[in-house]
N, C-alpha and C. Protein backbone atom coordinates (compact mmCIF):
# COMPACT_ATOMS: atom_id res chain seq x y z
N UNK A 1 1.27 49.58 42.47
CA UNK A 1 2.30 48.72 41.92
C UNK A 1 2.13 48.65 40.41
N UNK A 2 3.40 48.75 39.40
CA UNK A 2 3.07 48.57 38.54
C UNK A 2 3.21 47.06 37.67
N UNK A 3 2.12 47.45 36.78
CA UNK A 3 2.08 45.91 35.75
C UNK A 3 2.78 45.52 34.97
N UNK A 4 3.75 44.29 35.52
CA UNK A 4 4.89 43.72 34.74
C UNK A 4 4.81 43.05 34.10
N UNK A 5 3.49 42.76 33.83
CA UNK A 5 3.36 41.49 32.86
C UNK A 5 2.55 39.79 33.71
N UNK A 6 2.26 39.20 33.06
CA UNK A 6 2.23 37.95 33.80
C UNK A 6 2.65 37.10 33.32
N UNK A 7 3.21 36.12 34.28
CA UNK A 7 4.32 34.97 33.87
C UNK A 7 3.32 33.72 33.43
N UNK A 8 3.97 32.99 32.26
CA UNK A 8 3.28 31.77 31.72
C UNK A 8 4.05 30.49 32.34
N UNK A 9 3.09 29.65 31.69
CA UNK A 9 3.58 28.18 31.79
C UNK A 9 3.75 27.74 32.87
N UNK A 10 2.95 27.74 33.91
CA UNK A 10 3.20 27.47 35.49
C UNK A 10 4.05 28.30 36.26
N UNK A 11 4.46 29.25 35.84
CA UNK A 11 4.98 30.27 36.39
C UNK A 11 4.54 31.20 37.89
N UNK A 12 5.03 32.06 38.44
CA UNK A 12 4.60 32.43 39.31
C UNK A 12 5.78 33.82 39.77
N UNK A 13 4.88 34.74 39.91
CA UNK A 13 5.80 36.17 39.99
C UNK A 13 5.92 36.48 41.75
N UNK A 14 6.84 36.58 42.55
CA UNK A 14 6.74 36.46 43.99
C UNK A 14 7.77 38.15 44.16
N UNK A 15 7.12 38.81 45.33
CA UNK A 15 8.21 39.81 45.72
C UNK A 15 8.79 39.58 47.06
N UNK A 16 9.68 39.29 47.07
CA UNK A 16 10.03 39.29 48.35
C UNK A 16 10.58 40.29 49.88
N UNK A 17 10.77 40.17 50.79
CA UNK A 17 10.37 40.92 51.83
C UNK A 17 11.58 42.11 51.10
N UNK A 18 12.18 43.26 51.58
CA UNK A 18 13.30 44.28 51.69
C UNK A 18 14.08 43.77 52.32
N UNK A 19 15.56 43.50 52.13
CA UNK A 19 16.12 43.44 52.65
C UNK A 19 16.62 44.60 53.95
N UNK A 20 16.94 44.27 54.95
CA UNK A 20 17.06 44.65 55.85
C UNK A 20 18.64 45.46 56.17
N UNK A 21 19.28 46.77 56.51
CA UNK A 21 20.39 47.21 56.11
C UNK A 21 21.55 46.50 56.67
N UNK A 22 22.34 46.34 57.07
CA UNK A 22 23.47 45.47 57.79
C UNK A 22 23.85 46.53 58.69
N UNK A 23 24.31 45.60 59.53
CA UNK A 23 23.90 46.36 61.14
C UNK A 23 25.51 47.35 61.07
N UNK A 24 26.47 48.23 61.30
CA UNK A 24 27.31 48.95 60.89
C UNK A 24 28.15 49.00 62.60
N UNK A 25 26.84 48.09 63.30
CA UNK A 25 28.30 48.33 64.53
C UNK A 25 29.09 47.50 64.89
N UNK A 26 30.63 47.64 65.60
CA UNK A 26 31.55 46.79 65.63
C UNK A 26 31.31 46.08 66.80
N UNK A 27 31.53 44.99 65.71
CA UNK A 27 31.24 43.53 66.55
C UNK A 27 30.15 43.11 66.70
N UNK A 28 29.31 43.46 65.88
CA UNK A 28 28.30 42.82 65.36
C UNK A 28 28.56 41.44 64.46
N UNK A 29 28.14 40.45 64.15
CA UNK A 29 28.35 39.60 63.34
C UNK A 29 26.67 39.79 62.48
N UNK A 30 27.07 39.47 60.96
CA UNK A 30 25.91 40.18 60.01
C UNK A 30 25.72 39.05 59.38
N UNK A 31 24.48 37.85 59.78
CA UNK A 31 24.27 36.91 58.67
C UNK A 31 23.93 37.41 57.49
N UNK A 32 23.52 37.02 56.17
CA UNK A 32 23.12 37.81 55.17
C UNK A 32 22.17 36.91 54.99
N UNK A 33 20.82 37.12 54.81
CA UNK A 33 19.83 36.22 54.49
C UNK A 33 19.93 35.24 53.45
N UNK A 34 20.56 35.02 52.33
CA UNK A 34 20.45 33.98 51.71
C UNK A 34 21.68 33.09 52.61
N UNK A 35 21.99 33.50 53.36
CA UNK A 35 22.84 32.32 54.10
C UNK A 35 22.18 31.83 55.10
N UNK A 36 21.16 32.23 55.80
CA UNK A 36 20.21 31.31 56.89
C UNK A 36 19.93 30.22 56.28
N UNK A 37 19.53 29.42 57.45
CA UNK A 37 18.81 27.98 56.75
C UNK A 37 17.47 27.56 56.32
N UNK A 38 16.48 28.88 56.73
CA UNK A 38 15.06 28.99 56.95
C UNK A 38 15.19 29.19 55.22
N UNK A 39 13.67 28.78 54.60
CA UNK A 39 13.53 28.84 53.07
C UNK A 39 13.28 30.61 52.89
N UNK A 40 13.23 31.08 51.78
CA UNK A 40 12.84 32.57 51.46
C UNK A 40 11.41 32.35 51.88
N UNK A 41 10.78 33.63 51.57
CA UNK A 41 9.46 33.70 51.70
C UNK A 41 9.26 35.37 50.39
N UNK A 42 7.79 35.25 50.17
CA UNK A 42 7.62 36.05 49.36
C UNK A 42 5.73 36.16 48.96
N UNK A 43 5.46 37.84 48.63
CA UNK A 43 3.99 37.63 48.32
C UNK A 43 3.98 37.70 46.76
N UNK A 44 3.09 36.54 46.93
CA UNK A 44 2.13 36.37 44.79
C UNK A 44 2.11 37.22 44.28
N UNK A 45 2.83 37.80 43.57
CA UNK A 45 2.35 39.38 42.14
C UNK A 45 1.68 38.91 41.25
N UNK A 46 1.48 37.65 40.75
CA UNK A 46 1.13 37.07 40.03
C UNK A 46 1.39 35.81 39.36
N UNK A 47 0.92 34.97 38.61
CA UNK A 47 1.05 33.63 37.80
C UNK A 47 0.29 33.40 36.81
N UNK A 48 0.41 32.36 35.81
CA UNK A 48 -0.27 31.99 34.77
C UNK A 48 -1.73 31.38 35.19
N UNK A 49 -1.94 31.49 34.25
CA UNK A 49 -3.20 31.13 33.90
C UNK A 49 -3.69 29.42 33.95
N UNK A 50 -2.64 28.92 34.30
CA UNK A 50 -2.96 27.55 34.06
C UNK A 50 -3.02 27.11 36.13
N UNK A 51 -2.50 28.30 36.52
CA UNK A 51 -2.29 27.97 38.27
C UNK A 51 -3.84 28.05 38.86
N UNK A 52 -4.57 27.53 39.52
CA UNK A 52 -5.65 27.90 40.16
C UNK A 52 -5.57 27.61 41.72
N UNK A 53 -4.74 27.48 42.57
CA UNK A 53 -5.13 27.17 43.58
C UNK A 53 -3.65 28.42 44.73
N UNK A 54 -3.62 28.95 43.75
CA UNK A 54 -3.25 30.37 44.63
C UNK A 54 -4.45 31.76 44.41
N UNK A 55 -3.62 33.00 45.03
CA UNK A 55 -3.86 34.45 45.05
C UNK A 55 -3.69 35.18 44.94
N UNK A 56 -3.39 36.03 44.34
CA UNK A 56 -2.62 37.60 44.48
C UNK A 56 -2.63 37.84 45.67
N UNK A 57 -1.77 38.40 46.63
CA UNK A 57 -0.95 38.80 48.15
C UNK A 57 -0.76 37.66 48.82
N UNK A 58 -1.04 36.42 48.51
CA UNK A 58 -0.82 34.99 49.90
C UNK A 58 1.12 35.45 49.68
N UNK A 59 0.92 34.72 50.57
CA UNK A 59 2.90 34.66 51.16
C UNK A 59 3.14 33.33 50.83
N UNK A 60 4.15 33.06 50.42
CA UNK A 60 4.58 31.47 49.76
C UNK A 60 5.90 31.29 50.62
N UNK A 61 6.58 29.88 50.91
CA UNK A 61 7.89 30.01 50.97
C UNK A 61 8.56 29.08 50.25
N UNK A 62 9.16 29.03 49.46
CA UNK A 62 10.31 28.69 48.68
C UNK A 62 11.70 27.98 49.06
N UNK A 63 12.49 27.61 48.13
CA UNK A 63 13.62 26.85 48.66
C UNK A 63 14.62 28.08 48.41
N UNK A 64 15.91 27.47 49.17
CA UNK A 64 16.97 28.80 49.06
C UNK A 64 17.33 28.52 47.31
N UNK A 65 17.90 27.76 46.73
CA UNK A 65 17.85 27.42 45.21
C UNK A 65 17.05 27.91 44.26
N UNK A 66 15.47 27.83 44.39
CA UNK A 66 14.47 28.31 43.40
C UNK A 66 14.63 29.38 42.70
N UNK A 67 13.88 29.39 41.92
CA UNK A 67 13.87 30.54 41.36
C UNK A 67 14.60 31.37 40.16
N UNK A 68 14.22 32.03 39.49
CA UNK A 68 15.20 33.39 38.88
C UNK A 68 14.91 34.74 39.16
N UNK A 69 16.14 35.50 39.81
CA UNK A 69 15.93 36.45 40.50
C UNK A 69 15.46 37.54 39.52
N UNK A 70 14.50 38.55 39.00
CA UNK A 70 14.40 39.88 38.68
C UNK A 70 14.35 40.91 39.06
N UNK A 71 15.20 41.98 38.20
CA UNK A 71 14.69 43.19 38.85
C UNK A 71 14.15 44.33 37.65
N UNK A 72 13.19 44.99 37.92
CA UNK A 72 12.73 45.90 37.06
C UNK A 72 12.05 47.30 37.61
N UNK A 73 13.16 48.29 37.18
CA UNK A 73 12.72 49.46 37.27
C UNK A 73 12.96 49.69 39.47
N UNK A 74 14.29 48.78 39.25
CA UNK A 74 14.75 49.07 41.08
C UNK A 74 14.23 48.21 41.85
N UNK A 75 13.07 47.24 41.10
CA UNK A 75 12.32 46.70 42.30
C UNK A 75 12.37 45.22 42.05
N UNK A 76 12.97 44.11 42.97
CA UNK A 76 13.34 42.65 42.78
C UNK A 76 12.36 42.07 43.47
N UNK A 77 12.40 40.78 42.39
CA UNK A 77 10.97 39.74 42.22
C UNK A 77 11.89 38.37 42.11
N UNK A 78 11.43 37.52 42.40
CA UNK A 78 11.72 36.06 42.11
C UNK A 78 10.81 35.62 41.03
N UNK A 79 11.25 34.77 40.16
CA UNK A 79 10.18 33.93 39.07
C UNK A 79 10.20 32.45 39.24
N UNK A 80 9.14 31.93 40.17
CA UNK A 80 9.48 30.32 40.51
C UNK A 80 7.96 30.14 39.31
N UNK A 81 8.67 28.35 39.64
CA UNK A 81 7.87 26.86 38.84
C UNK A 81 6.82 26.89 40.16
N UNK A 82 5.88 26.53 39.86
CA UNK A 82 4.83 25.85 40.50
C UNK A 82 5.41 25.00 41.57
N UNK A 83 6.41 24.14 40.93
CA UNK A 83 7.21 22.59 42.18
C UNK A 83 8.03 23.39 42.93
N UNK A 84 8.42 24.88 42.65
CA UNK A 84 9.23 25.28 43.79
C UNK A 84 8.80 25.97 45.25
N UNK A 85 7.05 25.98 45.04
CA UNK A 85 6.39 26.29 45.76
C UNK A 85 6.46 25.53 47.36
N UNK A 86 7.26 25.62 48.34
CA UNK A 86 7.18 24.58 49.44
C UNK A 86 5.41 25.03 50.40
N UNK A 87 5.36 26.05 50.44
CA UNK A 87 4.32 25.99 51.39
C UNK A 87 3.57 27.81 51.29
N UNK A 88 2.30 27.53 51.13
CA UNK A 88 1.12 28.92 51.23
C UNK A 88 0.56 28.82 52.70
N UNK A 89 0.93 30.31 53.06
CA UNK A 89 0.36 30.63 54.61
C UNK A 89 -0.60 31.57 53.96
């Protein structure tokens, strides 16, 4: 993976899962994941320096709201606050 940098100020760099393709047969009905009700989920790429009580790879989950979405070089990341952190498995 390459090095994007690390995020400051309570920051926190998350990738989240691939989206999954949409199903193409008829009569299927296709939720789209940001429309479920379950929160995102995503693994740690990284955070500032001021965070100590995460990891690089833990899985976090998040609110559907959080965040600012990135993408760099094809590949999308979320950039949450520390408070948008709901829960580390």
């Amino acid at each position: 993976m390459e090095n994007i940098g690390r995020p400051r100020n309570g920051k926190i760099l998350i990738k989240p899962p691939e989206e999954k393709e949409a199903s193409k047969e008829k009569g299927v009905l296709y939720i789209p994941e940001e429309s479920r009700l379950t929160p995102n989920r995503g693994v740690v790429i990284s955070f500032g320096k001021d965070i100590t009580d995460l990891k690089v790879g833990e899985t976090v989950l998040y609110g559907k709201t959080s965040g600012t979405p990135l993408e760099v070089n094809n590949v999308y990341y979320v950039l949450l606050r520390e408070d948008d952190i709901l829960l580390v498995k």
